[in-house]
Protein backbone atom coordinates (compact mmCIF):
# COMPACT_ATOMS: atom_id res chain seq x y z
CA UNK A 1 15.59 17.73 -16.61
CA UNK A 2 14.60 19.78 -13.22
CA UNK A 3 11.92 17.94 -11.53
CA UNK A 4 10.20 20.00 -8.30
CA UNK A 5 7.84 17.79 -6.17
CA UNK A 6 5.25 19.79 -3.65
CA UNK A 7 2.70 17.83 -1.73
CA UNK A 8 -0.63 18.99 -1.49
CA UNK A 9 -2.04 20.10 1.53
CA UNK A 10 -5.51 18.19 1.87
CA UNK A 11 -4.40 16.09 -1.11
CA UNK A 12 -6.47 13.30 -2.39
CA UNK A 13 -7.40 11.06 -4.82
CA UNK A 14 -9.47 13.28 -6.87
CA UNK A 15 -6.78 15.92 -7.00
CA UNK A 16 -5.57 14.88 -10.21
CA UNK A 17 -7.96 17.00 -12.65
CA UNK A 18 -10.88 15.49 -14.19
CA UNK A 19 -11.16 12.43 -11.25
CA UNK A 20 -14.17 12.64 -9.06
CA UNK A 21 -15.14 10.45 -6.02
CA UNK A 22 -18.28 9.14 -3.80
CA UNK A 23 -19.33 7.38 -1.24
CA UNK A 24 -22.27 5.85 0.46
CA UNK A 25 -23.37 3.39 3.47
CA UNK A 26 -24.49 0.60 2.12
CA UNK A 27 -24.82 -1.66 5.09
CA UNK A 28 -22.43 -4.42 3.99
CA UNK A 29 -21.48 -5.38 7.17
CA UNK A 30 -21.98 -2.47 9.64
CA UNK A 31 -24.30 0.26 10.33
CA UNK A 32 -23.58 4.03 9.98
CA UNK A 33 -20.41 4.19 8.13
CA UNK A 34 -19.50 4.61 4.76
CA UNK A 35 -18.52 1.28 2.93
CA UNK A 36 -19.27 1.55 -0.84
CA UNK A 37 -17.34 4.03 -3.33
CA UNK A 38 -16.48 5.16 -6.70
CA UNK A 39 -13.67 6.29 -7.93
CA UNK A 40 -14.29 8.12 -11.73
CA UNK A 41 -12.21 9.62 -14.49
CA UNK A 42 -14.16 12.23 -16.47
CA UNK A 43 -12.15 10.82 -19.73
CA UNK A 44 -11.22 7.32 -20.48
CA UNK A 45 -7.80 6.04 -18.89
CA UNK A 46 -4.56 4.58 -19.65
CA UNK A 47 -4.53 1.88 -16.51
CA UNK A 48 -2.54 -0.76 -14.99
CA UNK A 49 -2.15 -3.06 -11.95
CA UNK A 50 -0.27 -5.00 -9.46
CA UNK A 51 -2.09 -8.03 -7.40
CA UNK A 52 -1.56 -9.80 -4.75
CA UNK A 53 0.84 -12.82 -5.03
CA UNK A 54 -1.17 -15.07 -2.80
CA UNK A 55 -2.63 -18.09 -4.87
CA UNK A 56 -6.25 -17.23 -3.50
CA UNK A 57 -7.33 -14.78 -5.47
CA UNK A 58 -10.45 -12.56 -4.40
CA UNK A 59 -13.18 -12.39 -7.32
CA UNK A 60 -12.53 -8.80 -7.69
CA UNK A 61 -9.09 -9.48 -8.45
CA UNK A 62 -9.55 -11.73 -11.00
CA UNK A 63 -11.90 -9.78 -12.58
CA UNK A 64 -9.36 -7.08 -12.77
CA UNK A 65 -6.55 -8.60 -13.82
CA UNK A 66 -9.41 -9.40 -16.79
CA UNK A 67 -10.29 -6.12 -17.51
CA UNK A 68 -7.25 -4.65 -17.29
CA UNK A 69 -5.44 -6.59 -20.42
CA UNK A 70 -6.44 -3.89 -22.46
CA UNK A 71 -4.84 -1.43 -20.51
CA UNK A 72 -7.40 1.18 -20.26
CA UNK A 73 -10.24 2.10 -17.44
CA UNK A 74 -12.41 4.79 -15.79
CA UNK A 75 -14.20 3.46 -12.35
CA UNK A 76 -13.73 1.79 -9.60
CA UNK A 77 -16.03 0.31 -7.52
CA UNK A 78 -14.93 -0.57 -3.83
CA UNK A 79 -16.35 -1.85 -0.80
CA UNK A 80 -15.41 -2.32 2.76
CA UNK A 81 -16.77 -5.21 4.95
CA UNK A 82 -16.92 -8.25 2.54
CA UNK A 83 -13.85 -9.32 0.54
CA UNK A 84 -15.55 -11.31 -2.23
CA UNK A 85 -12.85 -13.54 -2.07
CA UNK A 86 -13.41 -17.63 -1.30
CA UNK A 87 -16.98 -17.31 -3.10
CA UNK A 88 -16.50 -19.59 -5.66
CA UNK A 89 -18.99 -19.08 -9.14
CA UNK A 90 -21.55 -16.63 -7.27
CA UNK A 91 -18.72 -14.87 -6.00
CA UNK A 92 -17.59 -13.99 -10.01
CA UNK A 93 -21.12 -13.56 -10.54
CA UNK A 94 -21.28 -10.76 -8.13
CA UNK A 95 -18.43 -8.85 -9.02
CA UNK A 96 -19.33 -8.44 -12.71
CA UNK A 97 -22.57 -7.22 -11.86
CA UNK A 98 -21.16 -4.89 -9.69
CA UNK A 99 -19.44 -3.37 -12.83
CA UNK A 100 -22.26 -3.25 -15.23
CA UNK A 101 -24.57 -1.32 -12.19
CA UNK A 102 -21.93 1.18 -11.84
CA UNK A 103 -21.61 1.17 -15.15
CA UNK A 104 -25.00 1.77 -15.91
CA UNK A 105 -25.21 5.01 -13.34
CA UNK A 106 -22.30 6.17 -14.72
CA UNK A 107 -22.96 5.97 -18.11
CA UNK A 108 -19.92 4.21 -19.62
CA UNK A 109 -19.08 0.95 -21.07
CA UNK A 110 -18.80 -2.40 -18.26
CA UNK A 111 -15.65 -2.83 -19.73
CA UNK A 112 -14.11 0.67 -18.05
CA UNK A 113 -15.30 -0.84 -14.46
CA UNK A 114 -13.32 -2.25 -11.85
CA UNK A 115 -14.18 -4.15 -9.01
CA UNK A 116 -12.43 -3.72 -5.60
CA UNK A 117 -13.28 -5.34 -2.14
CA UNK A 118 -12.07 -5.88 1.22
CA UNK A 119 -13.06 -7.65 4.38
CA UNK A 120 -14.17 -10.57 5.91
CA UNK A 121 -12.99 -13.64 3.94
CA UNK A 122 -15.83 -16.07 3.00
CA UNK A 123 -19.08 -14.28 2.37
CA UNK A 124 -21.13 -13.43 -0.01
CA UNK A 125 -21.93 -9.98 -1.17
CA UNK A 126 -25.32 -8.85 -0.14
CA UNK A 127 -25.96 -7.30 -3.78
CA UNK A 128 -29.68 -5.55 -2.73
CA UNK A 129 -28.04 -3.90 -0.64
CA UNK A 130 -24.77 -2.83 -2.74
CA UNK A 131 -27.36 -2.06 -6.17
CA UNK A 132 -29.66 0.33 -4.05
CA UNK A 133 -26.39 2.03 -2.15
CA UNK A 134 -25.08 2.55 -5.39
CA UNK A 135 -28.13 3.78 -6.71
CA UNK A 136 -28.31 6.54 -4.04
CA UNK A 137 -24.29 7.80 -4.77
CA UNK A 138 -23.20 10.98 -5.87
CA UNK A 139 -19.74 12.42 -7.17
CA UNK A 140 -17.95 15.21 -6.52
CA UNK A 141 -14.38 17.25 -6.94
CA UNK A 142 -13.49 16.18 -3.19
CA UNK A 143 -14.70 12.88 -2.96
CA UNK A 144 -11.86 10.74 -2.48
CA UNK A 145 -11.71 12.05 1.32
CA UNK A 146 -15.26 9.83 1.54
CA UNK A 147 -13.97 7.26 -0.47
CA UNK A 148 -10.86 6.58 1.63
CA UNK A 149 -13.17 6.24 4.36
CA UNK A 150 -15.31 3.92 2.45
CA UNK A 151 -12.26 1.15 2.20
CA UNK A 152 -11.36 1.40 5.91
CA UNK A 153 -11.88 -1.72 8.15
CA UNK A 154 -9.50 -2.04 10.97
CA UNK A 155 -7.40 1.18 9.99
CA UNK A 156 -7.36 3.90 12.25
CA UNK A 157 -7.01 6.99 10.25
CA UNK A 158 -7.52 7.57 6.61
CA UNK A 159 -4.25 7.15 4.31
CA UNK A 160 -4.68 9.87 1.37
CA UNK A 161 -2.08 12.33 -0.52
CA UNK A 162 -1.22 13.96 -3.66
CA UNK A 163 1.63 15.33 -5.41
CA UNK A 164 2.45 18.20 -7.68
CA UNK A 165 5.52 17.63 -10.02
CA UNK A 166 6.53 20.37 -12.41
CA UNK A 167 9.15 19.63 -14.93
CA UNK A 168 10.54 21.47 -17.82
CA UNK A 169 8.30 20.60 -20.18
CA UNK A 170 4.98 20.86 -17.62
CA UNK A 171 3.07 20.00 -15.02
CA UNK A 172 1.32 17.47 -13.23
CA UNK A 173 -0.91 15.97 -10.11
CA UNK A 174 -0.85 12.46 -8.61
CA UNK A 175 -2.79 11.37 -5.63
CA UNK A 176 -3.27 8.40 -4.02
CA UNK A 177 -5.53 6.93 -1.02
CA UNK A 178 -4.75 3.27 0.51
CA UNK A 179 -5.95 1.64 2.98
CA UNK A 180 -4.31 -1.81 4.96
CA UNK A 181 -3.78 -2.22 9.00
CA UNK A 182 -3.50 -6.09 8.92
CA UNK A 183 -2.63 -9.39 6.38
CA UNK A 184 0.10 -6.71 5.21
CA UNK A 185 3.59 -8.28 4.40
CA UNK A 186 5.52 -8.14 1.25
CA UNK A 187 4.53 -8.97 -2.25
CA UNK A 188 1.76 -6.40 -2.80
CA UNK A 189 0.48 -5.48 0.74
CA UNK A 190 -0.95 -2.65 0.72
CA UNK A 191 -4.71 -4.55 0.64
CA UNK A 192 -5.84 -1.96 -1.64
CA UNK A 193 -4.76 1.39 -2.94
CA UNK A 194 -5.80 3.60 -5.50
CA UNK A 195 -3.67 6.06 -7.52
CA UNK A 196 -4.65 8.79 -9.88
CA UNK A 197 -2.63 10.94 -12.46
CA UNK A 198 -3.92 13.80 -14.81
CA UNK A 199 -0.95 13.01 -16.94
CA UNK A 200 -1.05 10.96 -19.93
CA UNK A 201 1.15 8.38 -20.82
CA UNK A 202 1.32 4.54 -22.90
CA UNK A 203 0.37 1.41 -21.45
CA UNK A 204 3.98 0.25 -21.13
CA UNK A 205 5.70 2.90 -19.53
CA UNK A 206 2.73 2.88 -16.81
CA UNK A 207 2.73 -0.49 -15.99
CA UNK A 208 6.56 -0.20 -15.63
CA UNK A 209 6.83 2.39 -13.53
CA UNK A 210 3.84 1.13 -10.87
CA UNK A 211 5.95 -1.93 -10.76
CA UNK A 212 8.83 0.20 -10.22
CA UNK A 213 7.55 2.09 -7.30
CA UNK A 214 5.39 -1.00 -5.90
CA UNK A 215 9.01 -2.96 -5.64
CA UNK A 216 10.43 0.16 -3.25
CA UNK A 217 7.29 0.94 -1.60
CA UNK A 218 4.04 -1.38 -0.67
CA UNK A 219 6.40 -4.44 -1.21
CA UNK A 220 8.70 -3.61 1.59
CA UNK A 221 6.15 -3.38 4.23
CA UNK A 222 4.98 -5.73 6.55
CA UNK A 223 2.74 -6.34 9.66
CA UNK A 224 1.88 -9.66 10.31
CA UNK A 225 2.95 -11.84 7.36
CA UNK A 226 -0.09 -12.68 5.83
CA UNK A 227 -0.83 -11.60 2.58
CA UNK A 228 -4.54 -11.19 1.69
CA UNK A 229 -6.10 -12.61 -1.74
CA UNK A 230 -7.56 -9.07 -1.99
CA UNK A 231 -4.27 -6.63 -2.35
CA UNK A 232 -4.33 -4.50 -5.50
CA UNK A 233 -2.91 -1.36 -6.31
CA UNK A 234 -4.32 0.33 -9.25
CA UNK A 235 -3.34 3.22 -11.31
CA UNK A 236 -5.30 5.50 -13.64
CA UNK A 237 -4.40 8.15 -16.05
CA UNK A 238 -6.36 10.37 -17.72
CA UNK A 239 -4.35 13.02 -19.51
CA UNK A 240 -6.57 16.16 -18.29
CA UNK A 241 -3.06 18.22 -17.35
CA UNK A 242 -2.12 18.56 -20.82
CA UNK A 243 1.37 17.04 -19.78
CA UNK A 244 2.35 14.09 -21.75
CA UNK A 245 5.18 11.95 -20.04
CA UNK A 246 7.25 10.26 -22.20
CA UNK A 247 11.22 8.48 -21.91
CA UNK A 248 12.80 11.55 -21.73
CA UNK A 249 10.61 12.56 -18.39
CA UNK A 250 9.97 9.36 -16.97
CA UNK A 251 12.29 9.64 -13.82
CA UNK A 252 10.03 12.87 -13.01
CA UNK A 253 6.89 10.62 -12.98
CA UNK A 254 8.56 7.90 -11.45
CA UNK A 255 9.78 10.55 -8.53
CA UNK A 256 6.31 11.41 -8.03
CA UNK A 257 4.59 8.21 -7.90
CA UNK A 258 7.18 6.93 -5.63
CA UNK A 259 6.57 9.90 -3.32
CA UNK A 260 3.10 8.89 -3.30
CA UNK A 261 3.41 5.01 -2.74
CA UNK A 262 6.17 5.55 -0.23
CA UNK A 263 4.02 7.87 1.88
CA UNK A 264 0.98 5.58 2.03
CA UNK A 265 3.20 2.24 2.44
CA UNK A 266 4.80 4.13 5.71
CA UNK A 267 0.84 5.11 7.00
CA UNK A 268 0.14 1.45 6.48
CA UNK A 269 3.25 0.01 8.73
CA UNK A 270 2.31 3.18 10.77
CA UNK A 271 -1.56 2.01 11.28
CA UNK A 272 -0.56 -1.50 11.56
CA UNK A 273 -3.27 -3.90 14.02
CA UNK A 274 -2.75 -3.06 17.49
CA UNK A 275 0.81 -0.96 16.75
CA UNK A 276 2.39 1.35 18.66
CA UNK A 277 5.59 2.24 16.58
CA UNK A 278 6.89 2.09 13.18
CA UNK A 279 10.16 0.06 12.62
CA UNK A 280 12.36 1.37 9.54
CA UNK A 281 14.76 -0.87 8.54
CA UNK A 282 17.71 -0.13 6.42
CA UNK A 283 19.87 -2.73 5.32
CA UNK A 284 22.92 -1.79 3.25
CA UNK A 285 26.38 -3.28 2.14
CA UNK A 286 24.88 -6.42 0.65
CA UNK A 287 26.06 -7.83 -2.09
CA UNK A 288 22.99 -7.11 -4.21
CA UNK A 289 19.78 -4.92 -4.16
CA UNK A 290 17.84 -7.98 -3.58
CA UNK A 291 19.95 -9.50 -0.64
CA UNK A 292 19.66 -5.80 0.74
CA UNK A 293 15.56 -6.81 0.51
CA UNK A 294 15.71 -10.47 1.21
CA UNK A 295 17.39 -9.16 4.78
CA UNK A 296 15.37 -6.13 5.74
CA UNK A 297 12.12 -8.15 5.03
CA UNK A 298 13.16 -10.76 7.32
CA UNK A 299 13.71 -8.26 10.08
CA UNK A 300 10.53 -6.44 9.67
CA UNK A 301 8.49 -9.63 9.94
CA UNK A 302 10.12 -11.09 12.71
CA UNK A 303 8.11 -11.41 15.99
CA UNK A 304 11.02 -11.45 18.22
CA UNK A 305 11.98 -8.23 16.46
CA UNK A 306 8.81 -6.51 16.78
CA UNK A 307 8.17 -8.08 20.27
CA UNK A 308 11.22 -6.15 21.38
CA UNK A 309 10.71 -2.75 19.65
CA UNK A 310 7.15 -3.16 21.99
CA UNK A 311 8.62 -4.01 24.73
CA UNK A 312 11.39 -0.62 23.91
CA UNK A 313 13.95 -3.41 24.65
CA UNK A 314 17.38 -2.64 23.14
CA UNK A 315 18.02 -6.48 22.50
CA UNK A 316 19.89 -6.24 19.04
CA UNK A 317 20.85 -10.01 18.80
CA UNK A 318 17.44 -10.91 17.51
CA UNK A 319 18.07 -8.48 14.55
CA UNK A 320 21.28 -10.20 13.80
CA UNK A 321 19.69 -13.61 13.65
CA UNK A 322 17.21 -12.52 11.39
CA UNK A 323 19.63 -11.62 9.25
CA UNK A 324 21.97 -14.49 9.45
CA UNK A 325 18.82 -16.60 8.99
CA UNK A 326 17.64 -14.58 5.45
CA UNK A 327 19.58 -16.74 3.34
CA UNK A 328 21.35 -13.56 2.16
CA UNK A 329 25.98 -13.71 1.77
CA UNK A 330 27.45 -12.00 5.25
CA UNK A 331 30.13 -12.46 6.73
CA UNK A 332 29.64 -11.90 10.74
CA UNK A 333 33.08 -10.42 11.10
CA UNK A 334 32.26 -7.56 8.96
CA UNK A 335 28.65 -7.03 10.30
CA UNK A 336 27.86 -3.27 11.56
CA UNK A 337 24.62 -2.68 13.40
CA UNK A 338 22.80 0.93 14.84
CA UNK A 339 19.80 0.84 17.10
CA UNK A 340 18.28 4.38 17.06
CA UNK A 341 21.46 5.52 15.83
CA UNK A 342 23.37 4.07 18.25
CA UNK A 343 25.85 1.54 17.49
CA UNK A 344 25.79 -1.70 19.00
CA UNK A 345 27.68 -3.89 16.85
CA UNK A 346 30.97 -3.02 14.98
CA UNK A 347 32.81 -5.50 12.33
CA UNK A 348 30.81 -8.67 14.47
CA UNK A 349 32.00 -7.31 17.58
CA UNK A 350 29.32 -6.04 20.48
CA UNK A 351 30.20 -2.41 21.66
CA UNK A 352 29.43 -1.04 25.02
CA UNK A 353 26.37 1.54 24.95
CA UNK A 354 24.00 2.80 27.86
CA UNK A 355 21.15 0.29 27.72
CA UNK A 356 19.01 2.02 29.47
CA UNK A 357 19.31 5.05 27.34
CA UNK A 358 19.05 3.69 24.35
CA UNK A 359 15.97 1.97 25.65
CA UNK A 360 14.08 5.04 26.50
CA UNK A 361 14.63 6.27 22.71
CA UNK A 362 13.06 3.39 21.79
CA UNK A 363 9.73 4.55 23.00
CA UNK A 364 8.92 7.20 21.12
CA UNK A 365 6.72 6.36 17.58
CA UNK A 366 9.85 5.56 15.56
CA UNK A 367 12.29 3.01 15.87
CA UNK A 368 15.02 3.04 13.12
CA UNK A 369 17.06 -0.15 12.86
CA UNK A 370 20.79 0.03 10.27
CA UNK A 371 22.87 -3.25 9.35
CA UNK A 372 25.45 -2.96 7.25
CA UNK A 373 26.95 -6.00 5.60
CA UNK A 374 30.00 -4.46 4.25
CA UNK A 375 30.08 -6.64 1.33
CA UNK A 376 28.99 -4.64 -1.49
CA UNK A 377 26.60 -1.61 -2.31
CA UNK A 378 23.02 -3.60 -2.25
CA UNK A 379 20.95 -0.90 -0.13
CA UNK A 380 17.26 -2.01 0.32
CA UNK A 381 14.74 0.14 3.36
CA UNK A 382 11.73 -1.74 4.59
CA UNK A 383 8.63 -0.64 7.43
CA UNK A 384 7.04 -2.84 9.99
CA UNK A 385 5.71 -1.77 13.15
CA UNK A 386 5.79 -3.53 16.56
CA UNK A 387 3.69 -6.47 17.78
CA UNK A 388 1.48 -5.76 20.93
CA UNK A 389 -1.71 -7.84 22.55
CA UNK A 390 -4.18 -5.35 20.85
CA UNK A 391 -3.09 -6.98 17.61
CA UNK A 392 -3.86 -10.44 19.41
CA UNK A 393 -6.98 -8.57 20.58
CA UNK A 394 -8.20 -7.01 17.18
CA UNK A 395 -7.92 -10.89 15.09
CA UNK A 396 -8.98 -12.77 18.48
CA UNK A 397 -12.60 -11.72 17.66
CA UNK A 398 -12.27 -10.09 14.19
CA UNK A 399 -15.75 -11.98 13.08
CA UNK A 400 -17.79 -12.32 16.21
C-alpha cells in the first residue's frame, strides 16, 4: 500500500477534523499568560496512553491511567504552573473535580475527562481559581495554537504539528502539540504531549502503535536525566475522516504518528533548559536494537558529553566511555566513531583530523555524533542537547 505523508503548514492539534481547543489565564501560578486548556473531540474517542515510569506518580496521572481502562475519551483538561503531583488525598480530590467541571461545561459524561498538569512539584491546586478560569473558556477550530501555549513553563517556543497521510484506501490528519524543556530523559519524557487523529481505529491497535512510536521517539530523548511523575502522552481518535485504519494499513498510521512524535521529541531536546545545540546520536552495529538504545541513551545523558558539545570541543573519548560504560557487547578493536561527520576513530584506532576544524562545526545548532559497533545490525538514534550554566541558572531559582 502507497502511503504519502505532507505536513501541514500551521498544523496543530485541532487539525484533525472534529477536535477543537481553548485556553484561558487562570492565574495558577503567574499573571498574564495562558495556563489552563481544553482539548475536545466533537464525537466520543477511541484513546490510549503512555505514563511516566517514575514511581511518583502525579494525581493526574493516576487518574488517567483510571479512566483510560476503558479505552475511550473526549477532553482534556491541562494546566501549566502546578503539577498536582506529591499532594497526597486532596491532591486526587482535585483532579477529579477538575473532570466533572469540565465536564459539566462541556456537556459530556466525567468519565470522557482527562486530567493533565505540569509544574512546580508539591502544591496544591488553587481550584477557585481553575473552576472560574474554566468557566470563562471558549473553543474553537484553531485552538490548539492557545492550548500549546497553555502547557508551556520553561519552554521557549511552542512545539505543535500535524500530518496528512493519504493511502489507498483514504485519508487522514494527525496533529500533535508537546511541551517539555527540563526533567526530560528516557522512559516517557516528553512531560506532556497531546496527539489527535480523525481516523478511527480499535483500542488495541492504538495502544500498540503509541507504544510503538513512543519507543523510537519521546523515549530516546533526554536533557537532564530526571524523569518527572507528570509525563504522559495521550492519544485520541475520533473517526470524523471517514478513514478506518485497520491491519492491512497500519504501517501508514504508524508512519504518520511517528512523523509526529519524532518531530516534537527533536523540539523538546531542541528547547532543552539553558541549551544551545541539539546532539543526535546514532548508534549502529550493535548486536541488538536494544544495545543500539542502551548505548545512545548513555551518550545523550552524559554530562561530560554534553559539557563538550557546549564547550564545541571535539573531545571524542568521552563518547567512547559512555559507551564502553552502557553495559552493552563491543569489542574496542572494532569500534568506528564520526564527530560531525568526521571520523575520529577507526576499528579502536584514533585517526588524525584537523581539531580545530572540526571544532568550529561543532558550533553551529546541530551536533551529530555516529558509533558503530560492528557487531551486528542493532541501529537505535537518540536527541539530547548540550549542558550550559543557563540550565544551572534556570533550576538554581526555579521556585523563588
Amino acid at each position: 500500500m502507497s502511503t504519502k505523508l505532507t505536513r501541514i503548514k500551521g498544523g496543530t492539534v485541532t487539525t484533525p477534523k472534529g477536535f477543537l481547543a481553548g485556553a484561558v489565564e487562570a492565574g495558577i501560578k503567574y499573571q498574564g499568560r495562558l495556563d489552563l486548556g481544553v482539548l475536545f473531540s466533537e464525537k466520543p474517542c477511541t484513546a490510549a496512553g503512555v505514563f511516566t515510569s517514575n514511581k511518583i506518580k502525579s494525581a493526574p496521572v493516576v487518574f488517567d491511567q483510571k479512566q483510560l481502562k476503558n479505552g475511550t475519551a473526549r477532553a482534556i483538561v491541562v494546566n501549566s504552573g502546578c503539577a498536582n503531583a506529591c499532594t497526597g488525598k486532596p491532591g486526587m480530590k482535585n483532579a477529579a473535580e477538575t473532570a466533572v467541571v469540565a465536564a459539566q461545561k462541556l456537556g459530556v459524561s466525567k468519565d470522557s475527562v482527562l486530567v493533565s498538569s505540569t509544574g512546580v512539584i508539591g502544591t496544591q491546586m488553587p481550584m477557585d481559581r481553575l473552576k472560574a478560569a474554566l468557566s470563562r473558556l471558549e473553543l474553537a477550530p484553531n485552538g490548539g495554537h492557545d492550548l500549546v501555549r497553555a502547557m508551556m513553563t520553561t519552554d521557549t517556543f511552542p512545539k505543535e504539528i500535524a500530518v496528512s497521510v493519504e493511502t489507498d484506501s483514504g485519508k487522514f490528519t494527525i496533529g500533535g502539540v508537546a511541551k517539555g524543556a527540563g526533567m526530560i530523559h528516557p522512559n516517557m519524557a516528553t512531560l506532556l504531549c497531546f496527539i489527535t487523529t480523525d481516523a478511527s481505529m480499535s483500542r488495541v491497535l492504538l495502544n500498540n502503535a503509541l507504544k510503538k512510536a513512543v519507543g523510537r521517539s519521546f523515549n530516546m530523548v533526554s536533557v537532564d536525566g530526571d524523569t518527572s511523575p507528570s509525563d504522559s502522552v495521550i492519544v485520541l481518535a475520533n473517526g470524523m475522516s471517514g478513514m478506518k485504519v485497520d491491519r492491512r494499513n497500519t504501517p501508514a498510521f504508524q508512519a504518520g504518528l511517528e512523523e509526529v512524535c519524532l518531530y516534537l521529541a527533536k523540539c523538546i531536546a531542541r528547547d532543552g533548559e539553558g541549551a544551545t545545540r541539539l546532539m543526535e546520536i546514532t548508534v549502529e552495529g550493535a548486536v541488538s536494537e536494544q544495545d543500539a538504545c542502551q548505548a545512545a541513551r548513555t551518550i545523550s545523558t552524559s554530562p561530560l558529553v554534553k559539557t563538550a558539545v557546549h564547550g564545541a570541543d571535539p573531545n571524542w573519548g568521552r563518547v567512547i566511555a559512555a559507551v564502553g560504560r552502557s553495559g552493552v557487547r563491543l569489542d574496542e578493536s572494532r569500534i568506528d566513531m564520526y564527530l560531525n561527520g568526521t571520523c575520529v576513530m577507526r576499528r579502536g584506532t584514533p585517526q588524525d583530523f584537523d581539531k580545530k576544524a572540526l571544532g568550529l562545526t561543532m558550533r553551529g545548532k546541530e551536533v551529530s555524533i555516529r558509533v558503530d559497533l560492528n557487531l551486528g545490525d542493532g541501529k537505535a538514534t537518540a536527541w539530547g542537547c548540550d549542558l550550559s550554566k543557563e540550565y544551572v541558572a534556570i533550576n538554581a531559582d526555579y521556585t523563588t
